[in-house]
Protein backbone atom coordinates (compact mmCIF):
# COMPACT_ATOMS: atom_id res chain seq x y z
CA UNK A 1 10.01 22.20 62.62
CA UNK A 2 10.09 18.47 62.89
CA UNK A 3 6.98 18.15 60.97
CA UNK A 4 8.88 20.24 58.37
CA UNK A 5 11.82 18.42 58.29
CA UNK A 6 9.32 14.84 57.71
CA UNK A 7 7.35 16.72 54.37
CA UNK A 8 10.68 17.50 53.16
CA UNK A 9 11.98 13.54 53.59
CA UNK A 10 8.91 12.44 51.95
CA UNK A 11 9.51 14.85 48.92
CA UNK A 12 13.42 13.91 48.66
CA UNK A 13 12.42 9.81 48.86
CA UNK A 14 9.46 10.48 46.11
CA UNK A 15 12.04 12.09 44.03
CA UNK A 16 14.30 9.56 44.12
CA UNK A 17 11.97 7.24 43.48
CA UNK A 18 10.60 8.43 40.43
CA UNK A 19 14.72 9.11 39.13
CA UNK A 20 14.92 5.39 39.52
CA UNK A 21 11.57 4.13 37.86
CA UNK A 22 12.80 3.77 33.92
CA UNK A 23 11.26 6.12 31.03
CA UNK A 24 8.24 5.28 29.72
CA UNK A 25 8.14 4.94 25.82
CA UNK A 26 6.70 7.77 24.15
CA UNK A 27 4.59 6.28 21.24
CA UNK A 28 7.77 7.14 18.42
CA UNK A 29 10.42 5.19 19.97
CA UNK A 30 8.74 1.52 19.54
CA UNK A 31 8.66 -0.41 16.55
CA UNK A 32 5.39 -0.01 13.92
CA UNK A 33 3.05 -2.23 12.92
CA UNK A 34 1.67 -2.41 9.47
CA UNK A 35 -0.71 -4.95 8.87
CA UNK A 36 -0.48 -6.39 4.86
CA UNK A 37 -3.10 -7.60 3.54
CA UNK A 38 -3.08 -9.56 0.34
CA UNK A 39 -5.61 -11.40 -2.00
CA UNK A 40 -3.36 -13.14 -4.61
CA UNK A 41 0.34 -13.34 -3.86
CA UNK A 42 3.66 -14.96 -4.48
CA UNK A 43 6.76 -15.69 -2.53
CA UNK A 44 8.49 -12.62 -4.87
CA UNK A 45 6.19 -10.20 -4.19
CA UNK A 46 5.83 -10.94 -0.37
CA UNK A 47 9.68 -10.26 -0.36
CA UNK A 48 9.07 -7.37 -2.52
CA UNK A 49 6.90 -5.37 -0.36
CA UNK A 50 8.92 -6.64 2.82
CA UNK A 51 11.91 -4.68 0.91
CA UNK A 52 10.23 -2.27 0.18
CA UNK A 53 8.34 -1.43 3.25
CA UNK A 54 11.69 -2.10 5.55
CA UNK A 55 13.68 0.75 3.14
CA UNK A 56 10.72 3.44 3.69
CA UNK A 57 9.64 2.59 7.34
CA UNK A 58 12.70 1.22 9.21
CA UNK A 59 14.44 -1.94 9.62
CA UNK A 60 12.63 -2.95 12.74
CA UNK A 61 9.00 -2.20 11.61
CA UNK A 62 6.56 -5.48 12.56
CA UNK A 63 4.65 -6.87 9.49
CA UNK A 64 1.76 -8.69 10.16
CA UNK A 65 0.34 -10.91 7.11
CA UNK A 66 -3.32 -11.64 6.12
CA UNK A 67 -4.41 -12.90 2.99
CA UNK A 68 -7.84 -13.58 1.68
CA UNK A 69 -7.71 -15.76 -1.09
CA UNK A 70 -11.37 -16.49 -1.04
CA UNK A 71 -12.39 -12.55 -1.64
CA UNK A 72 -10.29 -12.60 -5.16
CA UNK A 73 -11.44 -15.74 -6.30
CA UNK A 74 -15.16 -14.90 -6.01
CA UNK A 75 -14.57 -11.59 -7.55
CA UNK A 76 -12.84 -13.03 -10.22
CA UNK A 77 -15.42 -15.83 -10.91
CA UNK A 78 -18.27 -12.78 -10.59
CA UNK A 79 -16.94 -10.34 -12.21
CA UNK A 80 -17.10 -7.33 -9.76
CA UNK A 81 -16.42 -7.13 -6.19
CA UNK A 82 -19.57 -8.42 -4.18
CA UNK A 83 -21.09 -7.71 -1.34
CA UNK A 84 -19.61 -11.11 0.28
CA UNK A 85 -15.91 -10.41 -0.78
CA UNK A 86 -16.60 -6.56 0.27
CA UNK A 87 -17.09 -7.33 3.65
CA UNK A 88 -14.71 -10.14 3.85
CA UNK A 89 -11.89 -8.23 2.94
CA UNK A 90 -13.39 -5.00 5.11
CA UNK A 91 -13.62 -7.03 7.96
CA UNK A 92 -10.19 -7.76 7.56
CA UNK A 93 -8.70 -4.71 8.17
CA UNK A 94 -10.89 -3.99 11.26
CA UNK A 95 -9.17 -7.11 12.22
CA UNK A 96 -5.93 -6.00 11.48
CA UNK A 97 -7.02 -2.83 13.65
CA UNK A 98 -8.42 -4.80 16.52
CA UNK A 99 -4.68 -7.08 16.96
CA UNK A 100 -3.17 -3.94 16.97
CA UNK A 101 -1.55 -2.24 13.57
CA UNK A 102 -0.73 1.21 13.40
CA UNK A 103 -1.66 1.47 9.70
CA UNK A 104 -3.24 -1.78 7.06
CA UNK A 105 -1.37 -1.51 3.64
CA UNK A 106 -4.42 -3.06 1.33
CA UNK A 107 -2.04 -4.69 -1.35
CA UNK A 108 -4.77 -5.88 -4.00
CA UNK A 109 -5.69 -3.30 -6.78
CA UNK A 110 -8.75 -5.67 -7.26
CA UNK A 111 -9.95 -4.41 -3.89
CA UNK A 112 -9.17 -1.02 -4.28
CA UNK A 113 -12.92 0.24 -3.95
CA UNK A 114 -13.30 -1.28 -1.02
CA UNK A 115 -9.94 0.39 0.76
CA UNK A 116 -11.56 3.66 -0.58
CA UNK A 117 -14.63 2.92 0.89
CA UNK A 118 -12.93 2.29 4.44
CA UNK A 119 -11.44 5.62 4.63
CA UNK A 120 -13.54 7.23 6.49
CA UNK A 121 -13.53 4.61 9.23
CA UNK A 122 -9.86 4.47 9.15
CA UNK A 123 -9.52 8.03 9.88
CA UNK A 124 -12.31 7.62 12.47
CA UNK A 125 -10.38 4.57 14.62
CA UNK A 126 -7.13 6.40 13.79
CA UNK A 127 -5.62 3.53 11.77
CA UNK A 128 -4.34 4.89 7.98
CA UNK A 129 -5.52 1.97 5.80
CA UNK A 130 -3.42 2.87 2.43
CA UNK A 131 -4.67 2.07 -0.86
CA UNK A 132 -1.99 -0.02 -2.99
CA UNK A 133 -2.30 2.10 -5.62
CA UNK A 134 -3.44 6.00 -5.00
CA UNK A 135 0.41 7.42 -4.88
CA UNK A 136 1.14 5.90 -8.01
CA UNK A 137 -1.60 6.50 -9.61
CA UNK A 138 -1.30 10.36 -8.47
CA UNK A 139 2.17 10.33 -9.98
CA UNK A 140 1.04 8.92 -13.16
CA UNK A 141 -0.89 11.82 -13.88
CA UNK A 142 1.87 14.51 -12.75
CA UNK A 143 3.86 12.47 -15.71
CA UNK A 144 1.59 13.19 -18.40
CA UNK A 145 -1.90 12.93 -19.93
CA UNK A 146 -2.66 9.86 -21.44
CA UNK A 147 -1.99 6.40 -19.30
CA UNK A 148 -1.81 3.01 -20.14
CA UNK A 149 -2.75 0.74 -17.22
CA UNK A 150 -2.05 -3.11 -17.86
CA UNK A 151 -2.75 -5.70 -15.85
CA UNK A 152 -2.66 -9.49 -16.19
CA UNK A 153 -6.20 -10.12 -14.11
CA UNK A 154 -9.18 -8.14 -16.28
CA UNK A 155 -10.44 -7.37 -12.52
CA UNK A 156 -7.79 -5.09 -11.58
CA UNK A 157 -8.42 -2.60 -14.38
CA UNK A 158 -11.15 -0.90 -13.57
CA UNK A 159 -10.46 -0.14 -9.60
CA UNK A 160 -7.03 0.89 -10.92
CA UNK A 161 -8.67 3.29 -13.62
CA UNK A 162 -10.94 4.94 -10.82
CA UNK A 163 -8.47 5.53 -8.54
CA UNK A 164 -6.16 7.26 -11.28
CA UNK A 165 -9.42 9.25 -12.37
CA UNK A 166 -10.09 10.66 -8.94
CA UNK A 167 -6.66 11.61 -8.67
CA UNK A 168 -6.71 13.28 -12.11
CA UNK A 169 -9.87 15.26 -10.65
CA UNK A 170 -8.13 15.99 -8.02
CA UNK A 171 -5.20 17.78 -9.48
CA UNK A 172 -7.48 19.18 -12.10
CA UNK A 173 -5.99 17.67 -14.66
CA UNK A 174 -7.54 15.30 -17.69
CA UNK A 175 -6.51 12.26 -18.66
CA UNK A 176 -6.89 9.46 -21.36
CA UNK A 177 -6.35 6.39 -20.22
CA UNK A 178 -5.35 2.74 -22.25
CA UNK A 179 -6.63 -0.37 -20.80
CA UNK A 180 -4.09 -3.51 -21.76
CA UNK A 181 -4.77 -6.68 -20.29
CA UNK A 182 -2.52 -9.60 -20.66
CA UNK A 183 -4.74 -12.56 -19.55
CA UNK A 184 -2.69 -15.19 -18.81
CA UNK A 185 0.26 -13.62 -17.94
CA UNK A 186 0.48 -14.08 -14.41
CA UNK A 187 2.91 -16.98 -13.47
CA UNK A 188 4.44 -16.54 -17.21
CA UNK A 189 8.78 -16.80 -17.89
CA UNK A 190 9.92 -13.92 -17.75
CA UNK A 191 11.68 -13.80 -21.27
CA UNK A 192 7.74 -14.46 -22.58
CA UNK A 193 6.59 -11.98 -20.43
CA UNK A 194 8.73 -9.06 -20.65
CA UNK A 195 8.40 -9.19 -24.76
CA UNK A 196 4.22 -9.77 -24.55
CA UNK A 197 4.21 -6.74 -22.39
CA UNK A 198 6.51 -4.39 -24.86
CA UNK A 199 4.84 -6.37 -28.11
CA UNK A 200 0.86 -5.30 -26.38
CA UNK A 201 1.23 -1.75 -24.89
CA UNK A 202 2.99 -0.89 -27.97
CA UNK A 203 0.49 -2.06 -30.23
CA UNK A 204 -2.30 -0.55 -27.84
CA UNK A 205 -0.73 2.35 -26.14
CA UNK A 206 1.60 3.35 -28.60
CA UNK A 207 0.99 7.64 -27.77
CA UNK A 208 0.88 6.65 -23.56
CA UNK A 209 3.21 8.88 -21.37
CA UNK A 210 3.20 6.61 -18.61
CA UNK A 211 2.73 2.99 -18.06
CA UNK A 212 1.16 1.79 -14.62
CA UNK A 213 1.39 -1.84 -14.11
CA UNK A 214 -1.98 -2.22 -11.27
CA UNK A 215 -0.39 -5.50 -10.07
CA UNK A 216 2.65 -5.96 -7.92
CA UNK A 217 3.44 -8.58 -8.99
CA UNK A 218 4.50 -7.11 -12.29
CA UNK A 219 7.16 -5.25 -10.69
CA UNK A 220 10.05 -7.07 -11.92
CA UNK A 221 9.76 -6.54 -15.48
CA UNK A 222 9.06 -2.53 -14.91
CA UNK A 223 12.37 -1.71 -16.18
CA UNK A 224 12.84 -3.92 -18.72
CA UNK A 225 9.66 -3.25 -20.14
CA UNK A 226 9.69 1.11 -19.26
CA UNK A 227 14.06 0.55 -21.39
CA UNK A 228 12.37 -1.05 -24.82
CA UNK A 229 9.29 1.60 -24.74
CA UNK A 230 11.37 4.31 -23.94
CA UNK A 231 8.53 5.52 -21.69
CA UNK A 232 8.45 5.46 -17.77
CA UNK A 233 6.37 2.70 -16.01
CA UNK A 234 5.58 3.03 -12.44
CA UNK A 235 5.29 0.01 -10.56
CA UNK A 236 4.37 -1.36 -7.13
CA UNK A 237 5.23 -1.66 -3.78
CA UNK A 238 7.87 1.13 -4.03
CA UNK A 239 4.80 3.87 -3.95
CA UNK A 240 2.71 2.08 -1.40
CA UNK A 241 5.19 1.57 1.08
CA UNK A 242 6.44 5.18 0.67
CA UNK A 243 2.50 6.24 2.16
CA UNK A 244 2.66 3.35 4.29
CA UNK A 245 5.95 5.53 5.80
CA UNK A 246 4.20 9.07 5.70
CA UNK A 247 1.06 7.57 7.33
CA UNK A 248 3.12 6.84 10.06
CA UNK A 249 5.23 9.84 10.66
CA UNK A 250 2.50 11.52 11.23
CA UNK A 251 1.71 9.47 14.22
CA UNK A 252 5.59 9.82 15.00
CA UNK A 253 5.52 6.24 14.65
CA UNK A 254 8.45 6.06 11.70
CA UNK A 255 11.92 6.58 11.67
CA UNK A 256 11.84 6.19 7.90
CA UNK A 257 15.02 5.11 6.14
């Protein structure tokens, strides 16, 4: 009977031991982290996709920042992405993996390819590594069947075109597309800008749909540009960051907005 009444202590004391030790944190209720990995940026689109990411993910979602300057300005001088700015920007998001992001958000449309290229590692080490471009390019075709894609860096166009061709395929649909480039225009006034924009697609896209801009840094002169067309133009980080948020509900890792 004593013995009894001693397992029966020990069981009450373990109890109230474990009421007192505090919940551990099941993996939803913490903060993410998205890694954000740029090539070429600006102060206006770093506070762009920090906007935009905070509205889809949560207010409290980490960002951690890399940038590889280097990568862009070798494929630029090249031509095409090589091998050396491949793995540079590759080995970035491992890195971004390795310090501990829940998903990489690969903001360059000039390194597009290589994001594609990744995704079967990402899915292998369990870290979503979201190309800047795929949702928007998949909407552009739900909006209609001939695209214009402009860009101010020649570079861009092509990954951009890809991606919106594999998501054509995809959805079994076909597509034209309508390459503008407006070399030059990055860093441009606004005023200039917004009227070279209107003044090129129209002259070169005149029967597009839809207007993609491949850079985000065009984003502020989407609506400007999408009112004197009278066509929509989809723009970046609005769709990345959206992905950036599904990726990580389904780790029940966001709270979204």
């Amino acid at each position: 009977m004593e013995r009894m009444r001693n397992i029966v202590a020990m069981f009450a004391a373990a109890a109230a031991l474990l009421v007192s030790v505090p919940c551990v944190a099941q993996p939803g209720s913490r903060a993410p982290r998205v890694a954000l990995v740029y090539t070429v940026t600006t102060p206006e689109l770093k506070a762009d996709v920090e906007r935009a990411l905070r509205e889809s993910v949560g207010g409290d979602v980490a960002l951690m920042v890399y940038e590889v300057p280097d990568a862009f300005n070798e494929i630029r001088a090249e031509g095409y992405v090589t091998p050396h700015a491949a793995a540079r920007v590759a080995e970035t998001y491992m890195r971004a993996v390795e310090d501990g992001a829940d998903a990489v958000l690969s903001i360059c449309s000039t390194v597009e390819d290589v994001a594609y290229s990744m995704q079967d590692a990402a899915r292998f080490v369990g870290v979503p590594i979201v190309m800047v471009n795929d949702a928007m390019c998949r909407e552009a075709v739900r909006c209609g069947g001939t695209v214009a894609v402009v860009a101010t860096f020649p570079c861009s166009i092509a990954p951009t075109r890809r991606t919106l061709e594999r998501a054509a395929r995809e959805a079994g649909r076909r597509i034209e597309v309508r390459e503008v480039v407006i070399e030059g225009g990055f860093g441009m006034a606004r005023g200039r800008f917004e009227r070279l924009l209107a003044e090129r697609i129209a002259a070169e896209a005149s029967d597009a749909d839809v207007v993609i801009f491949t850079q985000g840094s065009m984003a502020y002169v989407g609506g400007s540009v999408s009112r004197t067309l009278g066509v929509p133009v989809l723009t970046n980080p609005a769709f990345s960051a959206e992905s950036v948020a599904e990726a990580l509900k389904a780790k029940d890792l966001a709270g979204g907005r």
